[in-house]
Every structure is written in C-alpha cells, then in structure tokens.
Protein backbone atom coordinates (compact mmCIF):
# COMPACT_ATOMS: atom_id res chain seq x y z
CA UNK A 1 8.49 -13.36 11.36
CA UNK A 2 6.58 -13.91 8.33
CA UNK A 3 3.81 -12.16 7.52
CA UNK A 4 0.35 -12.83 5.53
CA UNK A 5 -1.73 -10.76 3.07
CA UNK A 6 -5.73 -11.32 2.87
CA UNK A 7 -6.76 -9.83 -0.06
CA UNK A 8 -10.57 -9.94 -0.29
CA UNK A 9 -12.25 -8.30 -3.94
CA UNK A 10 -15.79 -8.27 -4.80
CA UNK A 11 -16.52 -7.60 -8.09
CA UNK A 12 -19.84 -6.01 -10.06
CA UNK A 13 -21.81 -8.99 -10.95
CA UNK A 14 -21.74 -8.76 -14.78
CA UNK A 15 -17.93 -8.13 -14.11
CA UNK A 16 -16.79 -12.23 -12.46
CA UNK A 17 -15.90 -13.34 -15.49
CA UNK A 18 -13.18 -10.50 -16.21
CA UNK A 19 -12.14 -10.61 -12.87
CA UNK A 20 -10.92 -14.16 -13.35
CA UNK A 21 -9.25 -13.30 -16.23
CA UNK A 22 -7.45 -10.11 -14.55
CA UNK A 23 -6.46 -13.04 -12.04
CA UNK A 24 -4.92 -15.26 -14.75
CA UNK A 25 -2.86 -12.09 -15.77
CA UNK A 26 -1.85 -11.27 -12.39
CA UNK A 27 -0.76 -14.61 -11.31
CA UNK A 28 1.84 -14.67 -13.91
CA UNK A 29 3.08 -11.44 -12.52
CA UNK A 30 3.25 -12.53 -9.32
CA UNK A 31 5.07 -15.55 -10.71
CA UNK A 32 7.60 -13.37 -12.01
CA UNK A 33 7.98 -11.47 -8.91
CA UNK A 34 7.98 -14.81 -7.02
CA UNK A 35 4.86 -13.93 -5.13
CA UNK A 36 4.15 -16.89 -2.62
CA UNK A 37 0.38 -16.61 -3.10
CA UNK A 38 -0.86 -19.06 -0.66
CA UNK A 39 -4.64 -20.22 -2.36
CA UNK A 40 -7.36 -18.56 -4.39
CA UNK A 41 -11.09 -19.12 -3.39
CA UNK A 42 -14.28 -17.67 -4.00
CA UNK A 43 -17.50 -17.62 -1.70
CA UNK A 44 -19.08 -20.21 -2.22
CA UNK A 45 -22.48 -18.38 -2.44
CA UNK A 46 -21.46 -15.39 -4.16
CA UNK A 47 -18.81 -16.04 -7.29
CA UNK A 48 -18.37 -12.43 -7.36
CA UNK A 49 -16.49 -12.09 -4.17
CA UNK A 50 -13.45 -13.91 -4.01
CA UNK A 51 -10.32 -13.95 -1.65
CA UNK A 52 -6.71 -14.80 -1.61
CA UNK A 53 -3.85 -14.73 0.69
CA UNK A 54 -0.12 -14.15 0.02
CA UNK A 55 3.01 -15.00 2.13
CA UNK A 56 6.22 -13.37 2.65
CA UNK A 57 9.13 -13.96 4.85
CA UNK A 58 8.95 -10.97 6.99
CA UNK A 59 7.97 -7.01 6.83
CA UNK A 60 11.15 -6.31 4.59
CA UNK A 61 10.27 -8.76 2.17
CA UNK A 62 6.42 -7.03 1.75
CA UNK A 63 7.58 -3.84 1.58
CA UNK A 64 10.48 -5.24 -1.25
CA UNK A 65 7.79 -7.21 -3.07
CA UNK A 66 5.36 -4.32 -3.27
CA UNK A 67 7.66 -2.04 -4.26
CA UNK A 68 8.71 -3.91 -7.15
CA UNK A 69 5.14 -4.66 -8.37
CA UNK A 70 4.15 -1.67 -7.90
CA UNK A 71 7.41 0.01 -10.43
CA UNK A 72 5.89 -3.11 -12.97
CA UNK A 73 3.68 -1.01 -15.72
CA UNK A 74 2.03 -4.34 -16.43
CA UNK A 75 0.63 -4.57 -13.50
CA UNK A 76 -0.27 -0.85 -13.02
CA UNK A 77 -2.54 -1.41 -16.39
CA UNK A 78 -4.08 -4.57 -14.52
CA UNK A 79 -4.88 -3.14 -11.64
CA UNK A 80 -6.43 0.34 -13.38
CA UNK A 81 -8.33 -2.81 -15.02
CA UNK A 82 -9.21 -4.52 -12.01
CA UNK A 83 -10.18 -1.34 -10.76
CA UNK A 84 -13.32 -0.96 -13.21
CA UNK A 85 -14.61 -4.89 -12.30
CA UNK A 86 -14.78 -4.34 -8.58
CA UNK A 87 -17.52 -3.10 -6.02
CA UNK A 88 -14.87 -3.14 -2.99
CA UNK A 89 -11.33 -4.18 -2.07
CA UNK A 90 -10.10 -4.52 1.28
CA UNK A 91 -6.26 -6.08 2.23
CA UNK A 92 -5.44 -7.30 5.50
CA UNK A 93 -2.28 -7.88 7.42
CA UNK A 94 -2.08 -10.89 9.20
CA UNK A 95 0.81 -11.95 11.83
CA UNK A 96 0.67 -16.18 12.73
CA UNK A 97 -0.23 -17.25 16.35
CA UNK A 98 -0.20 -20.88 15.36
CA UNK A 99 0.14 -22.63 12.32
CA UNK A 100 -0.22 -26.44 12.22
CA UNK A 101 2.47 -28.48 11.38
C-alpha cells in the first residue's frame, strides 16, 4: 500500500528566502533519487511556513529511499543548511482511506 510523507517546515522569518533556495537544491536531489514529491505549497498567510508531501509505493520503498538520501553527502550539507533557516520541522506518515479517481 503506498504510503505518503507530510513534511511541514517553518522557517525564521529573515530566513524564507534561503529556504526556497535550499528547496531548489533539494528538488534536484530528490530528482536524482526519483523522489515522487507530490506538490509544494506555502501558507498562504505566513510565507515562512511551507509544506510538501512525498509518495512512495509502499513501506519498503520509504525506508529504501531514505536510506539512500540519507548515504548522499549533498544532501547531508543541505539539510545541516536547512537546519540553520528553520524554527520547527515536523514529518508525518500518512496511509490513504480514499483517494479520488
């Protein structure tokens, strides 16, 4: 059953900018990696919070994915980046009830 990943990142105010350009980096990473990434959005009150959500096939697949980007020293240097822009992070496994056709 395939699985989804809410990724939800607020960022220091001074700090949106560089977050969308860690973003930029990342998606060609996650390109590479062949990341379904799903949509990219941002509040629309608050530019500094944004969310995203990722798709893979099943459990096996995550696990695979993360594993790999996680051995990637690209993205260990983006995300030790990412990790001086942002306030708070939270990531959120989601299992489908329904999903319209």
């Amino acid at each position: 059953m395939a699985i989804y990943m809410l990724y939800r990142t607020k960022s220091k105010d001074e700090k949106s900018g560089e977050l969308n350009e860690l973003r930029e980096e990342f998606e060609g990473i996650y390109k590479k990696y062949k990341v379904n990434i799903i949509g990219f959005w941002e509040t629309a009150d608050d530019p500094s919070e944004v969310y995203y959500i990722s798709k893979y096939e099943d459990e096996a697949d995550y696990k695979s994915t993360t594993d790999q980007l996680r051995s990637d020293e690209r993205y260990a240097e983006l995300t030790k980046k990412l990790e001086e822009v942002r306030l708070d992070f939270q990531a959120v496994k989601l299992t489908p009830l329904w999903i319209p056709e």
